[in-house]
C-alpha atoms as a PDB file:
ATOM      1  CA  UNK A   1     -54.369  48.427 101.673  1.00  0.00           C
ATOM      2  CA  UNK A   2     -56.086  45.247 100.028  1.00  0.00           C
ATOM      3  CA  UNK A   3     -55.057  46.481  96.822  1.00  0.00           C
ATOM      4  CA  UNK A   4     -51.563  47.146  97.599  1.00  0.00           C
ATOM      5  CA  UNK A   5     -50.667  43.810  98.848  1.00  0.00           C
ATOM      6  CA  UNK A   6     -52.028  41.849  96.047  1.00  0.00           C
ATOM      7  CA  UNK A   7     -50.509  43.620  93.503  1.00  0.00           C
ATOM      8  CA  UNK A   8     -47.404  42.658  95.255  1.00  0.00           C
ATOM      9  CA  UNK A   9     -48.470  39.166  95.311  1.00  0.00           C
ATOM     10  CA  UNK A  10     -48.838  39.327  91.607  1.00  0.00           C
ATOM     11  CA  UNK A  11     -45.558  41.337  90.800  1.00  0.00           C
ATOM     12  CA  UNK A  12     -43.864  38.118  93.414  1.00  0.00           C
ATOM     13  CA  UNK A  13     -45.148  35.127  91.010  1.00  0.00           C
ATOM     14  CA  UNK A  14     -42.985  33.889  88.526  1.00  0.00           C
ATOM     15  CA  UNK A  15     -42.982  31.096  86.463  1.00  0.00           C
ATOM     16  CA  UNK A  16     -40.401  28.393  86.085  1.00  0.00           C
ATOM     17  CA  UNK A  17     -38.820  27.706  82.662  1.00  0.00           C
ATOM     18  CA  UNK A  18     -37.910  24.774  81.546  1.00  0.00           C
ATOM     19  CA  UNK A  19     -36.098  24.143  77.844  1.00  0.00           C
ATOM     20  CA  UNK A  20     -36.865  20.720  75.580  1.00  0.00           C
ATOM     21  CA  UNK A  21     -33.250  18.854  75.034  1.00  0.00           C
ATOM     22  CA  UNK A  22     -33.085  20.174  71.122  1.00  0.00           C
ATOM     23  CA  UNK A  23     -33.929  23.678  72.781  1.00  0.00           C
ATOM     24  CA  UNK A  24     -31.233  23.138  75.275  1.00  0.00           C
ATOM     25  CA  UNK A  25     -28.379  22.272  72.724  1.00  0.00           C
ATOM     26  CA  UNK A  26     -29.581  25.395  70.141  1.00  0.00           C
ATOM     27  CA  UNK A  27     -29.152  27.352  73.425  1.00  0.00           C
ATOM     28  CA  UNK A  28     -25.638  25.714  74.281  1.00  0.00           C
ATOM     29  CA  UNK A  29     -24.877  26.396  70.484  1.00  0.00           C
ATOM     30  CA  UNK A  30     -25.819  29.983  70.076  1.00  0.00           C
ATOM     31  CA  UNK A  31     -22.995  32.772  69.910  1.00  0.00           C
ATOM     32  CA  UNK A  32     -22.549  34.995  72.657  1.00  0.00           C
ATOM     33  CA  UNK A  33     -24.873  37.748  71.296  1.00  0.00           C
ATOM     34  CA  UNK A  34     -27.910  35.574  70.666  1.00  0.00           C
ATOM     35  CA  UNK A  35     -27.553  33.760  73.963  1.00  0.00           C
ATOM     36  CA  UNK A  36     -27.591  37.753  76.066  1.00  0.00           C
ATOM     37  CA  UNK A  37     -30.786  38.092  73.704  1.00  0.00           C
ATOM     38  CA  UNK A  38     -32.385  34.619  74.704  1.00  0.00           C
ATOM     39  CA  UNK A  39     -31.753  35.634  78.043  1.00  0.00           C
ATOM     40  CA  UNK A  40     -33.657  38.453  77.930  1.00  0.00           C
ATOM     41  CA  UNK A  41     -36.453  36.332  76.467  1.00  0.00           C
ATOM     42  CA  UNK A  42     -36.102  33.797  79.291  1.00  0.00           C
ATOM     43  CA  UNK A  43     -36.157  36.156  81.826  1.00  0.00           C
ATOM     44  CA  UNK A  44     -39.898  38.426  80.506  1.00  0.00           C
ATOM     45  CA  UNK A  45     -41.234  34.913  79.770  1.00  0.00           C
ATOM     46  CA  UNK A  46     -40.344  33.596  83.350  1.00  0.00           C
ATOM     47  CA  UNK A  47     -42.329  37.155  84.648  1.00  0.00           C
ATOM     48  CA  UNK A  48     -45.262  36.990  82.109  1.00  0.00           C
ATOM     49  CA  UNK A  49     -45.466  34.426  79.061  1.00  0.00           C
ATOM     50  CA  UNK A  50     -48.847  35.591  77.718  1.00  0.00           C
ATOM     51  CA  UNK A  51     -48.609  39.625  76.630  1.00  0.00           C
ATOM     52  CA  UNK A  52     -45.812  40.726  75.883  1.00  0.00           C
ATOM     53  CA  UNK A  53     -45.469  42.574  72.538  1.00  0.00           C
ATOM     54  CA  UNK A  54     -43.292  40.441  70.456  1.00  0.00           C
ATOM     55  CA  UNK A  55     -45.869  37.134  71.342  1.00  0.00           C
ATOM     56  CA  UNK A  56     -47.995  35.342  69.609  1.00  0.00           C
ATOM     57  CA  UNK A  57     -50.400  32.338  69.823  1.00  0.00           C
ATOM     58  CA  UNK A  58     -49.286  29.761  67.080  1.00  0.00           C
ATOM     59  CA  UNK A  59     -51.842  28.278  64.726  1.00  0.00           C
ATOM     60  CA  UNK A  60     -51.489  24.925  62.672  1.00  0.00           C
ATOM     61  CA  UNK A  61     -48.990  22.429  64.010  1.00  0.00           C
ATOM     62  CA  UNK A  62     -48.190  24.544  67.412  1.00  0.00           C
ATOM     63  CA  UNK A  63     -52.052  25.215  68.114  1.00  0.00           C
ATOM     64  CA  UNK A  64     -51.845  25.904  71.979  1.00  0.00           C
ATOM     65  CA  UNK A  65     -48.426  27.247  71.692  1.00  0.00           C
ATOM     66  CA  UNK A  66     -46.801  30.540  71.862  1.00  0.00           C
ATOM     67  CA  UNK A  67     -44.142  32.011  69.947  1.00  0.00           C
ATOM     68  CA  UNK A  68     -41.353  34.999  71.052  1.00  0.00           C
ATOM     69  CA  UNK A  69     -39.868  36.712  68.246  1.00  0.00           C
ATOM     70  CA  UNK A  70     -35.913  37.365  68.999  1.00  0.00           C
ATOM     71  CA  UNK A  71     -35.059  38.876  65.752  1.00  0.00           C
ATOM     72  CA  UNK A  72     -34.876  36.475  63.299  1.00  0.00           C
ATOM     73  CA  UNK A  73     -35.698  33.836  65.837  1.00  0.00           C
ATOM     74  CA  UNK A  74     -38.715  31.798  67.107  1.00  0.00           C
ATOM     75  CA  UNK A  75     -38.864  30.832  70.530  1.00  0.00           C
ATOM     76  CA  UNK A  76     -41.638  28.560  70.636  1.00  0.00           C
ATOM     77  CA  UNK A  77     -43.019  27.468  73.859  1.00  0.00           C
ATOM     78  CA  UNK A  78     -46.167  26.477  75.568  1.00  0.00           C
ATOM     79  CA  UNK A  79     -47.464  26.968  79.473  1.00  0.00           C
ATOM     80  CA  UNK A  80     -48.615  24.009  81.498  1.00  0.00           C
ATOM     81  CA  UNK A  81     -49.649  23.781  85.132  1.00  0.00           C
ATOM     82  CA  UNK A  82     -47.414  20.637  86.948  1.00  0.00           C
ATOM     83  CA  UNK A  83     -47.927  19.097  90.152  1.00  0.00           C
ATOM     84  CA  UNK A  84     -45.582  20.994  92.771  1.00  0.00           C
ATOM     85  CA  UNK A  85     -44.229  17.117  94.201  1.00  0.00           C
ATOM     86  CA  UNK A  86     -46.258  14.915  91.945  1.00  0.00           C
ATOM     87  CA  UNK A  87     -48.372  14.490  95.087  1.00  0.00           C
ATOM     88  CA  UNK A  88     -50.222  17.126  96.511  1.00  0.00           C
ATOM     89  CA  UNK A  89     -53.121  19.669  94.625  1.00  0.00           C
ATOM     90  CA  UNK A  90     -49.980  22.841  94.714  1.00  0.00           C
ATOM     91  CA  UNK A  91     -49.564  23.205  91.232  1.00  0.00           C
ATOM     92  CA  UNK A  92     -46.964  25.451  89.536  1.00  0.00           C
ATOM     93  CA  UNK A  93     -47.081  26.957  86.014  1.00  0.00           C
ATOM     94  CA  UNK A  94     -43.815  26.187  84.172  1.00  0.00           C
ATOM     95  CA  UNK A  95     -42.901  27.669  80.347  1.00  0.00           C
ATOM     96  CA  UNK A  96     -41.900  25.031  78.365  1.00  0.00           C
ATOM     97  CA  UNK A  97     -39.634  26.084  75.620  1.00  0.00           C
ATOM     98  CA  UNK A  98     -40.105  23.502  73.038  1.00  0.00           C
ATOM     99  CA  UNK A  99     -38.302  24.593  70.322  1.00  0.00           C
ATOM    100  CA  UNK A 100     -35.762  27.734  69.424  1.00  0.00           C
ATOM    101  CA  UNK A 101     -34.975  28.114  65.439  1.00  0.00           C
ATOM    102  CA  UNK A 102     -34.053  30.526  62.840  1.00  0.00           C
ATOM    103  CA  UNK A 103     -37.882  31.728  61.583  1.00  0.00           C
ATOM    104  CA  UNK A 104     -37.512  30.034  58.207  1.00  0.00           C
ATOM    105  CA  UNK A 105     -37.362  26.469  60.032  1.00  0.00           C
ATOM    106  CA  UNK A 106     -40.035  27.402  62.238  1.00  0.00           C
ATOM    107  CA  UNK A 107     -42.791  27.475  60.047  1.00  0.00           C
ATOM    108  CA  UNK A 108     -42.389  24.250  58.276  1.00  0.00           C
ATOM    109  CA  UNK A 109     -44.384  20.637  59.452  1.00  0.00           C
ATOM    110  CA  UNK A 110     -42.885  19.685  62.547  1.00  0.00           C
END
């Protein structure tokens, strides 16, 4: 019974996203079939940002950020852990999407 409920504790948790302002405008920019795919992204990041398949840790510039692939894509985000009221010792994990770009922009200096 132990088991059972905290695998439905785990399955509950979700984790808030959050997009940068030049992540925000891409997104408000994007046609209508690249914003149903970012969706998609949002919404598996926002249940688990670590292992999915099409993730990857980011080396270089990004160290300590991840990227999603959405075809020829980068979303590139990172996770951090933020006071719940700015207060109190509840902390919630929020995905941070930092950046989203065609994959040829991606890779240069930041």
């Amino acid at each position: 019974m132990l088991a059972k409920s905290f695998l439905l504790m785990q399955f509950a948790a979700m984790y808030e996203l959050e997009l940068t302002r030049k992540a925000q405008k891409f997104y408000e920019n994007a046609d209508a079939s690249l914003v149903r795919r970012l969706n998609q992204c949002f919404d598996q990041l926002r249940q688990d940002p670590y292992s999915l398949s099409n993730v990857k840790a980011m080396k270089g510039n990004y160290e300590g950020c991840f990227r999603y692939r959405v075809g020829d894509y980068r979303v590139i985000y990172r996770i951090d852990e933020i006071s719940s009221d700015g207060h109190s010792d509840e902390m919630r994990e929020v995905v941070i999407v930092l950046l989203i770009a065609h994959r040829r922009e991606v890779y240069h200096d930041r």
